[in-house]
N, C-alpha and C. Protein backbone atom coordinates (compact mmCIF):
# COMPACT_ATOMS: atom_id res chain seq x y z
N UNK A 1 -83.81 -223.98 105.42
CA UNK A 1 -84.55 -223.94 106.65
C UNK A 1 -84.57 -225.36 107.22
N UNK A 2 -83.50 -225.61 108.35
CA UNK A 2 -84.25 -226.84 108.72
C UNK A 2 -85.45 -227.60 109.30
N UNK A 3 -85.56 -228.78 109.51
CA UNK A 3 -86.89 -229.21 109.97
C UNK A 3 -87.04 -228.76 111.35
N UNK A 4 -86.68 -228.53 112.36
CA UNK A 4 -87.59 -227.90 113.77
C UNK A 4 -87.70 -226.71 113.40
N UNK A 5 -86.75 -225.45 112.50
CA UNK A 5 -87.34 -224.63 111.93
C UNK A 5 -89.10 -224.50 111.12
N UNK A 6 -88.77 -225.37 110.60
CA UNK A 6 -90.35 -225.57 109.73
C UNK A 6 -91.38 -226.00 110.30
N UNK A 7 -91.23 -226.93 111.18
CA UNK A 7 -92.13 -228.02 112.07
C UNK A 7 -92.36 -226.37 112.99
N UNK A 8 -91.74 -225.28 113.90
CA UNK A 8 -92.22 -224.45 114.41
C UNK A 8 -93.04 -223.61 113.84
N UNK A 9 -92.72 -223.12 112.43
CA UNK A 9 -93.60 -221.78 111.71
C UNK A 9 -94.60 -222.38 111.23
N UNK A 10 -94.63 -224.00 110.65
CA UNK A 10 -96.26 -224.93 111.08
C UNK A 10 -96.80 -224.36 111.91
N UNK A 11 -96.21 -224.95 113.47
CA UNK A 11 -97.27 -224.81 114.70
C UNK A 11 -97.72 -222.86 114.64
N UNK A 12 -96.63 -222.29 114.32
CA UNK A 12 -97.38 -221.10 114.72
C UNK A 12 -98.37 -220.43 113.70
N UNK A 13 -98.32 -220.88 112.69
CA UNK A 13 -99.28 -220.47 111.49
C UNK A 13 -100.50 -221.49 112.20
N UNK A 14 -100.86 -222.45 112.60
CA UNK A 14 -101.78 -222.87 112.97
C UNK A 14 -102.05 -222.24 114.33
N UNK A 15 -101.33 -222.21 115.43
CA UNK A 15 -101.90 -221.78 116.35
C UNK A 15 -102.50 -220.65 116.17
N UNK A 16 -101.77 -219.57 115.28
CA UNK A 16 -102.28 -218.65 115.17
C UNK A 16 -103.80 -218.21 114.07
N UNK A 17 -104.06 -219.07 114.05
CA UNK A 17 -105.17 -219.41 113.08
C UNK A 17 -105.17 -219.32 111.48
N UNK A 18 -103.59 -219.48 111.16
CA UNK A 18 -103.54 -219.29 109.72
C UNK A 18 -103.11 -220.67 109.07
N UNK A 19 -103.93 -221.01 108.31
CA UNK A 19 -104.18 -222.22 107.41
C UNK A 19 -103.86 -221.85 106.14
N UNK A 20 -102.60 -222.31 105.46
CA UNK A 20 -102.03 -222.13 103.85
C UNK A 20 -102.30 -223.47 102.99
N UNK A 21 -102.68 -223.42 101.61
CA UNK A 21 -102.41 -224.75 101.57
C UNK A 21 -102.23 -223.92 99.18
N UNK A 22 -101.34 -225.01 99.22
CA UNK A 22 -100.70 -224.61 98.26
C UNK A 22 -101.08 -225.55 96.97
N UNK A 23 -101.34 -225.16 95.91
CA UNK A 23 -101.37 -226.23 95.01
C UNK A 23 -102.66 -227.22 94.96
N UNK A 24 -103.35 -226.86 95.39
CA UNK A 24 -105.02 -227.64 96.37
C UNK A 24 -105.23 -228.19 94.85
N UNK A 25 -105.56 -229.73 94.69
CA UNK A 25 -105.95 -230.43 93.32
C UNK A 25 -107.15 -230.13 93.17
N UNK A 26 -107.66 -230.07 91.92
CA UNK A 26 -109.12 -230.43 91.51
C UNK A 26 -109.11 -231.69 90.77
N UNK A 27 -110.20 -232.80 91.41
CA UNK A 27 -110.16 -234.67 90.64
C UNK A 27 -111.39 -233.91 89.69
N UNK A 28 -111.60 -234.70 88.67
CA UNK A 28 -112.60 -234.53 87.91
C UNK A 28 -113.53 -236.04 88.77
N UNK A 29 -114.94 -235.30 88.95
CA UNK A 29 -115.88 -236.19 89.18
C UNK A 29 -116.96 -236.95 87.90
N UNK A 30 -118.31 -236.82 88.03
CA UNK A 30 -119.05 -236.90 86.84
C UNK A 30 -118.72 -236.22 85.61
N UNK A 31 -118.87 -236.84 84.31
CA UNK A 31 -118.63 -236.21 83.00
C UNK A 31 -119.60 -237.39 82.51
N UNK A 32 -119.50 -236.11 80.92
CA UNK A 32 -120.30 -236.18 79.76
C UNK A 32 -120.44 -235.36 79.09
N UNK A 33 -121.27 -235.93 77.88
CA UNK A 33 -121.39 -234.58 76.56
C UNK A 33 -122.66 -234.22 76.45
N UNK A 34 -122.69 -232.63 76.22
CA UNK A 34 -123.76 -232.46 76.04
C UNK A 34 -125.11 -232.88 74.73
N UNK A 35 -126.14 -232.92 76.16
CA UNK A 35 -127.21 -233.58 74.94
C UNK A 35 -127.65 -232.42 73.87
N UNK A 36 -127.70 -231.23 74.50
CA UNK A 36 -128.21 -230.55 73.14
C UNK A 36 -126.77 -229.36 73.00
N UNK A 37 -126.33 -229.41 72.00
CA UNK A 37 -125.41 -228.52 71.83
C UNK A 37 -125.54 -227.10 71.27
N UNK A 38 -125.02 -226.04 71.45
CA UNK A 38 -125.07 -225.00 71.79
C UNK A 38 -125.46 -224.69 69.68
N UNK A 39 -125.78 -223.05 69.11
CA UNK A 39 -126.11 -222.78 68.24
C UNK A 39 -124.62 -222.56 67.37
N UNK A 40 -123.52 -222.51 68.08
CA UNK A 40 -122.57 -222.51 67.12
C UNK A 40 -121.59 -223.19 66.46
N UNK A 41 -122.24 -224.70 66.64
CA UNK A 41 -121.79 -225.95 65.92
C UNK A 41 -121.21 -226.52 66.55
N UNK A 42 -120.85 -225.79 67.77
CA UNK A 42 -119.39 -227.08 68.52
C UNK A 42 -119.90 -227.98 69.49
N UNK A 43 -119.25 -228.73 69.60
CA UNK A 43 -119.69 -230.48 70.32
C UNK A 43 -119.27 -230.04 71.67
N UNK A 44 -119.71 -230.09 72.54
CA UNK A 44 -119.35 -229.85 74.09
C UNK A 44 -119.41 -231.07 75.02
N UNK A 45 -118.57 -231.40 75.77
CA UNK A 45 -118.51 -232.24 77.09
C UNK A 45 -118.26 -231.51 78.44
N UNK A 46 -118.90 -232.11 79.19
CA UNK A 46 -117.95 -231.63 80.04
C UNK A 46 -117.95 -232.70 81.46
N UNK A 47 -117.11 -231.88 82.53
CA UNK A 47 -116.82 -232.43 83.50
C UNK A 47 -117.04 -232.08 84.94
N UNK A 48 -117.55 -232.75 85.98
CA UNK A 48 -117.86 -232.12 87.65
C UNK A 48 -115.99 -232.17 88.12
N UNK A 49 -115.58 -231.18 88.27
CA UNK A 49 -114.03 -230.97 89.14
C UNK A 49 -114.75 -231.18 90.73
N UNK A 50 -113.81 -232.01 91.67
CA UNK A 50 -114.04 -231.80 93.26
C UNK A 50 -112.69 -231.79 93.65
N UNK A 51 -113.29 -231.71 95.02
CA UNK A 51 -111.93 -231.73 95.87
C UNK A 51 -112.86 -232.79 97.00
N UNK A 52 -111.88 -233.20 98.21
CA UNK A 52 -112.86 -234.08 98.88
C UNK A 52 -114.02 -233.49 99.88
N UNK A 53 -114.74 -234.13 100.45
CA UNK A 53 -115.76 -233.30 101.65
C UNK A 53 -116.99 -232.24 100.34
N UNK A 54 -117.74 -232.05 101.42
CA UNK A 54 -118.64 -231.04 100.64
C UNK A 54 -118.82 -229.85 100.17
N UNK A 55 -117.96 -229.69 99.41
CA UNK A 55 -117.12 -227.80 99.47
C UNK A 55 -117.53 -227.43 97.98
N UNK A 56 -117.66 -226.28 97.30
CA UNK A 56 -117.53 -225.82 96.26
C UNK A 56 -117.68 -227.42 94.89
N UNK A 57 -118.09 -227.13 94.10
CA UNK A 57 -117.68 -227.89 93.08
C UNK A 57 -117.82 -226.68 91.42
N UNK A 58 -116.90 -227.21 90.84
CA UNK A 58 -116.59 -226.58 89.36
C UNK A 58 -117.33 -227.60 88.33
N UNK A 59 -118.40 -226.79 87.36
CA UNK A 59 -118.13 -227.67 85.91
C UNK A 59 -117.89 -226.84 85.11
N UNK A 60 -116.55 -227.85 84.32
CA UNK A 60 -116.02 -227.74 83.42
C UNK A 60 -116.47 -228.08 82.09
N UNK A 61 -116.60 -227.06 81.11
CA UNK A 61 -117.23 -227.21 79.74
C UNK A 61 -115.61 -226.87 78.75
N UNK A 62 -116.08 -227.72 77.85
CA UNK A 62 -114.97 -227.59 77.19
C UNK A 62 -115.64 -227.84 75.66
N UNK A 63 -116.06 -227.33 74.45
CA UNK A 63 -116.56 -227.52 73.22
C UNK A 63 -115.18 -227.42 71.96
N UNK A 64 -115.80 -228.08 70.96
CA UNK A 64 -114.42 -228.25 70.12
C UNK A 64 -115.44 -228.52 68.60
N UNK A 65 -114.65 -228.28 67.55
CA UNK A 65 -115.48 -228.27 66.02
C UNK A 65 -114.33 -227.84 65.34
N UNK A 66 -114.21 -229.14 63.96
CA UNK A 66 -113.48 -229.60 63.25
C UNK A 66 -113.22 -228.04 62.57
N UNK A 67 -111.93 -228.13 62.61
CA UNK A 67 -111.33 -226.94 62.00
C UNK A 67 -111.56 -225.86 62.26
N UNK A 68 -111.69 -225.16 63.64
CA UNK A 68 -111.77 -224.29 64.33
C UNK A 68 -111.11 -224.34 65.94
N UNK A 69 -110.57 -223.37 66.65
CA UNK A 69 -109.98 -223.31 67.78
C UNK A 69 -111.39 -223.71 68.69
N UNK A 70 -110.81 -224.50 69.84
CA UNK A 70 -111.97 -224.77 70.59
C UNK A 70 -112.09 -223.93 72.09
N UNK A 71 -113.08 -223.64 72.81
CA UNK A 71 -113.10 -223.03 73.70
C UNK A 71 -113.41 -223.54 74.91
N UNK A 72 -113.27 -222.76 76.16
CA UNK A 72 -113.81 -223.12 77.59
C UNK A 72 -114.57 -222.43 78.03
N UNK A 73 -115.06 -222.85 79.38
CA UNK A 73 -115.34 -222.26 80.57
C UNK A 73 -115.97 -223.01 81.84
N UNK A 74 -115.55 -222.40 82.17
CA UNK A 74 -115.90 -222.99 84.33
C UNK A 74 -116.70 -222.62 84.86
N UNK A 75 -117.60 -222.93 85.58
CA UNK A 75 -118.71 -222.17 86.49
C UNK A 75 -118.24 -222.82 88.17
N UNK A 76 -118.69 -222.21 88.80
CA UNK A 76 -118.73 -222.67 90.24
C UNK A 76 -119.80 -222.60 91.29
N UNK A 77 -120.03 -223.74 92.30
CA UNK A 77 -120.69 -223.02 93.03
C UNK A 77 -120.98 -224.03 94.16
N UNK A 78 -121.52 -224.25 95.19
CA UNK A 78 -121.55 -225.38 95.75
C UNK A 78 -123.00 -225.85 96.05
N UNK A 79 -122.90 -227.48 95.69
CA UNK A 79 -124.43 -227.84 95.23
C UNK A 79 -124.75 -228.43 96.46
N UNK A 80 -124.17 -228.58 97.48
CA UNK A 80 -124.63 -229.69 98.69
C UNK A 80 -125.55 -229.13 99.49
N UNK A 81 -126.18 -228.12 99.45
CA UNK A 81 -127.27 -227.75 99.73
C UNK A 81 -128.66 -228.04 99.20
N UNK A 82 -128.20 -228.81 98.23
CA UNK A 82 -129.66 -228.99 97.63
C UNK A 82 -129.73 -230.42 97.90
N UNK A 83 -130.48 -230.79 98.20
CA UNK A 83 -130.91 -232.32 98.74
C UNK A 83 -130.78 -232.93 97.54
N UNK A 84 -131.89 -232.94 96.14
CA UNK A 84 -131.74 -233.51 95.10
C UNK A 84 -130.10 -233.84 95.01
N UNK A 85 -129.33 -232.83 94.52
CA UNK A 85 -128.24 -232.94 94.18
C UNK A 85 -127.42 -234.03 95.00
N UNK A 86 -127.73 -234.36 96.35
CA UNK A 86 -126.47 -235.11 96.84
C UNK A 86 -126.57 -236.49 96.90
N UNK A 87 -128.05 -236.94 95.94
CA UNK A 87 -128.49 -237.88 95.34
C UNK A 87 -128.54 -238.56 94.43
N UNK A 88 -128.51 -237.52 93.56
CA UNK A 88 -128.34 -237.24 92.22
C UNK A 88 -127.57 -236.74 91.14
N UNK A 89 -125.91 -236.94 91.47
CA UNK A 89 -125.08 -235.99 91.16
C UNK A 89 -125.07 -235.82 89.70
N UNK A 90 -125.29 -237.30 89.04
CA UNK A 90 -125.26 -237.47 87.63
C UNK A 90 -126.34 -236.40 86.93
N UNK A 91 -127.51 -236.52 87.44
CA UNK A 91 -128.93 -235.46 86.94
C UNK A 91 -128.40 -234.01 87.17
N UNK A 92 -127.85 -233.87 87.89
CA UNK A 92 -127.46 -232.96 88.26
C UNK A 92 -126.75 -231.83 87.18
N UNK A 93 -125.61 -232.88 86.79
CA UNK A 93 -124.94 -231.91 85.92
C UNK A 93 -125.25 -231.81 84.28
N UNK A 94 -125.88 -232.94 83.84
CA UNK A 94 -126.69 -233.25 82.88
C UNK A 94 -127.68 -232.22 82.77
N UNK A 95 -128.17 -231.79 83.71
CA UNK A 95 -129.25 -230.46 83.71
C UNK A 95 -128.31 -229.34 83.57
N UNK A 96 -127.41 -229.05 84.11
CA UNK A 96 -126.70 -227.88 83.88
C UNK A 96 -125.80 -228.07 82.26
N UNK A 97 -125.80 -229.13 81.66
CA UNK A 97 -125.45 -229.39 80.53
C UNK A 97 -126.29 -228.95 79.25
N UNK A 98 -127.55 -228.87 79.89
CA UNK A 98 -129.23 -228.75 78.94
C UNK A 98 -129.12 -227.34 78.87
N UNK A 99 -128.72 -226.66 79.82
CA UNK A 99 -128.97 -225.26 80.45
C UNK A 99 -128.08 -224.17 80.00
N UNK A 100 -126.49 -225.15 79.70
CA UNK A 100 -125.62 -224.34 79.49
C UNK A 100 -125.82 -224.52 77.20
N UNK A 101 -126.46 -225.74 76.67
CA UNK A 101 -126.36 -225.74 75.50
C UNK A 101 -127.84 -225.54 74.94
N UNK A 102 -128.69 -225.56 75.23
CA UNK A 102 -130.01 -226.06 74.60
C UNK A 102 -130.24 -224.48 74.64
N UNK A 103 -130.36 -223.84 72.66
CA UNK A 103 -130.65 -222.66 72.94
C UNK A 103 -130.27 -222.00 72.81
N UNK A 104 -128.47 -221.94 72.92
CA UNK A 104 -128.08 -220.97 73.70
C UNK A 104 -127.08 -220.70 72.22
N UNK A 105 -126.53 -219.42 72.28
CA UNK A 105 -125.18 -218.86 71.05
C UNK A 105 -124.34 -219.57 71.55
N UNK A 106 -123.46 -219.93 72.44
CA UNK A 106 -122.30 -221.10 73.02
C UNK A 106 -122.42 -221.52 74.53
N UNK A 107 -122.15 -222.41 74.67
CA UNK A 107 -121.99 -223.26 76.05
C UNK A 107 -121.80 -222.61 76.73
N UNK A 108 -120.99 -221.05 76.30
CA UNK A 108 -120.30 -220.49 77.74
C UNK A 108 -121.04 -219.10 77.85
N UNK A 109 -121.93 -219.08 77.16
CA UNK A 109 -122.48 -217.29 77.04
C UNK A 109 -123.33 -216.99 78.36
N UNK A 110 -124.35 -217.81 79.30
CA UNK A 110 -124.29 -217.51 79.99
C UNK A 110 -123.56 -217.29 81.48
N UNK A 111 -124.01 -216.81 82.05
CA UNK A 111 -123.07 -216.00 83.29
C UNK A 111 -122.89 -216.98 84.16
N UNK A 112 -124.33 -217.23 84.98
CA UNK A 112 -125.35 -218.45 86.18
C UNK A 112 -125.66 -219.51 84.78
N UNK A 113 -125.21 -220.77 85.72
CA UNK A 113 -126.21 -222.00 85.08
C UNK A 113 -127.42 -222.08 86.22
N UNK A 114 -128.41 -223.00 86.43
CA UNK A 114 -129.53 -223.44 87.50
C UNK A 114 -129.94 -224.46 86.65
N UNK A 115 -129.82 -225.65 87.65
CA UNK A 115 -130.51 -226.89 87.36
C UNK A 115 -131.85 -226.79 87.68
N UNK A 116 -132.82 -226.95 87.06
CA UNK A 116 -134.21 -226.71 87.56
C UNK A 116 -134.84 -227.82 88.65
N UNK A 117 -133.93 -228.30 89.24
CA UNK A 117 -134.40 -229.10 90.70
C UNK A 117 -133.64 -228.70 91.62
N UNK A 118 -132.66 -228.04 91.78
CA UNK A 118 -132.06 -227.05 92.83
C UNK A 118 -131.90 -225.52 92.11
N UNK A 119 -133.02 -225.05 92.11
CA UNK A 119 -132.94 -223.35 91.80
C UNK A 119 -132.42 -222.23 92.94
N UNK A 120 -132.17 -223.24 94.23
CA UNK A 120 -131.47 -221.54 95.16
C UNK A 120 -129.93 -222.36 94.80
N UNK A 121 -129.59 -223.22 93.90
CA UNK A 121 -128.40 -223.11 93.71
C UNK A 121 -127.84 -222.67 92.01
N UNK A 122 -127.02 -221.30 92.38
CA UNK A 122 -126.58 -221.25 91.05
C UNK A 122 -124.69 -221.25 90.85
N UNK A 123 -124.55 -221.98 89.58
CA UNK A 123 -123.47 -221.96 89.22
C UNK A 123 -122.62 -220.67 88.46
N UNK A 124 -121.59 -220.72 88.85
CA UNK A 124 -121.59 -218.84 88.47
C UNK A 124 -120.23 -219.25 87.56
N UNK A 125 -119.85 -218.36 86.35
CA UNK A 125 -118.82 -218.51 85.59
C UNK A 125 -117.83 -217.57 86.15
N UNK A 126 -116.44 -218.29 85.93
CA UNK A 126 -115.39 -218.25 86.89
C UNK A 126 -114.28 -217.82 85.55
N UNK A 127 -114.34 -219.06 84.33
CA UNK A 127 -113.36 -218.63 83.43
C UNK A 127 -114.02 -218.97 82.43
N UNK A 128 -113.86 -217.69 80.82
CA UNK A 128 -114.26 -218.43 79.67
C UNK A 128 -113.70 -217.96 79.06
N UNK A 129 -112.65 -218.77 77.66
CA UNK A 129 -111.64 -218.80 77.48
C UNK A 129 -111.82 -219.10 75.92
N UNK A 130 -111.80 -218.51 74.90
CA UNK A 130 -111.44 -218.90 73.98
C UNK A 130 -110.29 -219.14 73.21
N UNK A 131 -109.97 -220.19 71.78
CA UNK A 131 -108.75 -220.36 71.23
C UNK A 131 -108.29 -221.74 72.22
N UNK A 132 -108.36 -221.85 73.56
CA UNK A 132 -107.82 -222.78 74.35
C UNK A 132 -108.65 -223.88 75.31
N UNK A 133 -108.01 -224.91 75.35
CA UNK A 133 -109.03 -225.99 76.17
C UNK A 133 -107.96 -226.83 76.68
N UNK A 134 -108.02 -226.49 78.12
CA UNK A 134 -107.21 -227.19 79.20
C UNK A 134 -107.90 -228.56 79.21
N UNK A 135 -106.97 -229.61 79.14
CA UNK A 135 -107.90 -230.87 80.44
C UNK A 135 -108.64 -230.87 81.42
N UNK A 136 -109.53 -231.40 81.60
CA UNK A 136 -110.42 -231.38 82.34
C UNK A 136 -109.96 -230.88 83.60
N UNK A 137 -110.31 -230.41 84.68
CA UNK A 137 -110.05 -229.96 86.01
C UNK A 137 -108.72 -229.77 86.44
N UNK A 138 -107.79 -228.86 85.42
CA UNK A 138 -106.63 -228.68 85.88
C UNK A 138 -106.67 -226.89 86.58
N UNK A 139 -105.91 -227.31 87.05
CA UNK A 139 -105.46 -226.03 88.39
C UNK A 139 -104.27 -225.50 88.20
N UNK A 140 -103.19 -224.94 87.69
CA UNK A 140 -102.08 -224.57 87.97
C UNK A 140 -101.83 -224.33 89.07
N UNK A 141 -102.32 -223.43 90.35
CA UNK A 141 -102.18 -223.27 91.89
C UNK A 141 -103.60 -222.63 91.79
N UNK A 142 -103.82 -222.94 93.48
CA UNK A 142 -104.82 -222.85 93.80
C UNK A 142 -104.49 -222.22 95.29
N UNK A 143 -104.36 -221.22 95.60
CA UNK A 143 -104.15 -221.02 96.94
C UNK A 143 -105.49 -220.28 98.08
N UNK A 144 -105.26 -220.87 99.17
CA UNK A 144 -106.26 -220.70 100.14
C UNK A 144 -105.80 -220.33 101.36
N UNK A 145 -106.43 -219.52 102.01
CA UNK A 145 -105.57 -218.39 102.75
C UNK A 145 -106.55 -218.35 104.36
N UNK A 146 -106.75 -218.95 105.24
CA UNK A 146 -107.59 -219.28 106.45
C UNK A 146 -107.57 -218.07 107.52
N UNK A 147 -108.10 -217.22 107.87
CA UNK A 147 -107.58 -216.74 108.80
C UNK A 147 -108.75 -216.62 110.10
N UNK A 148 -108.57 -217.23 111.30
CA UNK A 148 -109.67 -216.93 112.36
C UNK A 148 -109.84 -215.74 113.26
């Protein structure tokens, strides 16, 4: 396909109000380990995934224990609604760290995390994955599909 070929089905996917975007990164933001760890021995860290602007954010939990397969999971949800939070990003996930281990059979058993200083925001689980533990905020593709 050459380029005024491509440079046109651009303009018309935009004019026409369709926005593609392929491969969209997730950076890892705030990390750390959790302070209280979950009831089934494994050590958990984890990590805030973003992208730029105020959109969605992912944390990533990832737990691991000597001589056993280690596991995941992701929650999502977007915190910029909560005033605390866009202050406080560090407290932030540190509370959802308390929330997801203190207590609990594993890091990933519940569904919703809630930081108890933004409660109309909840984090919702997206992937939980045992046997395997990706790097922090990786994406294989990510596609997003705009239409007006």
């Amino acid at each position: 396909m050459g380029s005024t070929c491509r440079c046109y089905l651009f303009f018309l996917l935009v004019s026409c109000g369709w926005l593609i975007t392929v491969n969209a990164s997730w950076k890892p933001g705030c990390r750390g380990h959790f302070r209280y760890n979950p009831k089934d021995g494994y050590t958990c860290n984890y990590a805030e995934c973003r992208k730029s602007g105020p959109t969605k954010r992912k944390f990533h939990v990832v737990c691991e224990k000597r001589n056993q397969q280690p596991y995941e999971c992701v929650y999502e949800g977007n915190p910029h609604d909560c005033h605390y939070y866009n202050s406080h990003q560090i407290e932030f996930y540190k509370g959802l760290s308390v929330a997801a281990g203190k207590d609990q059979p594993t890091a990933c058993s519940q569904y919703q995390l809630v930081f108890e200083r933004c409660r109309d925001i909840k984090m919702t689980r997206t992937i939980n994955r045992r046997n395997k533990a990706d790097p922090f905020c990786t994406v294989k593709s990510d596609f997003i599909f705009y239409v007006v």
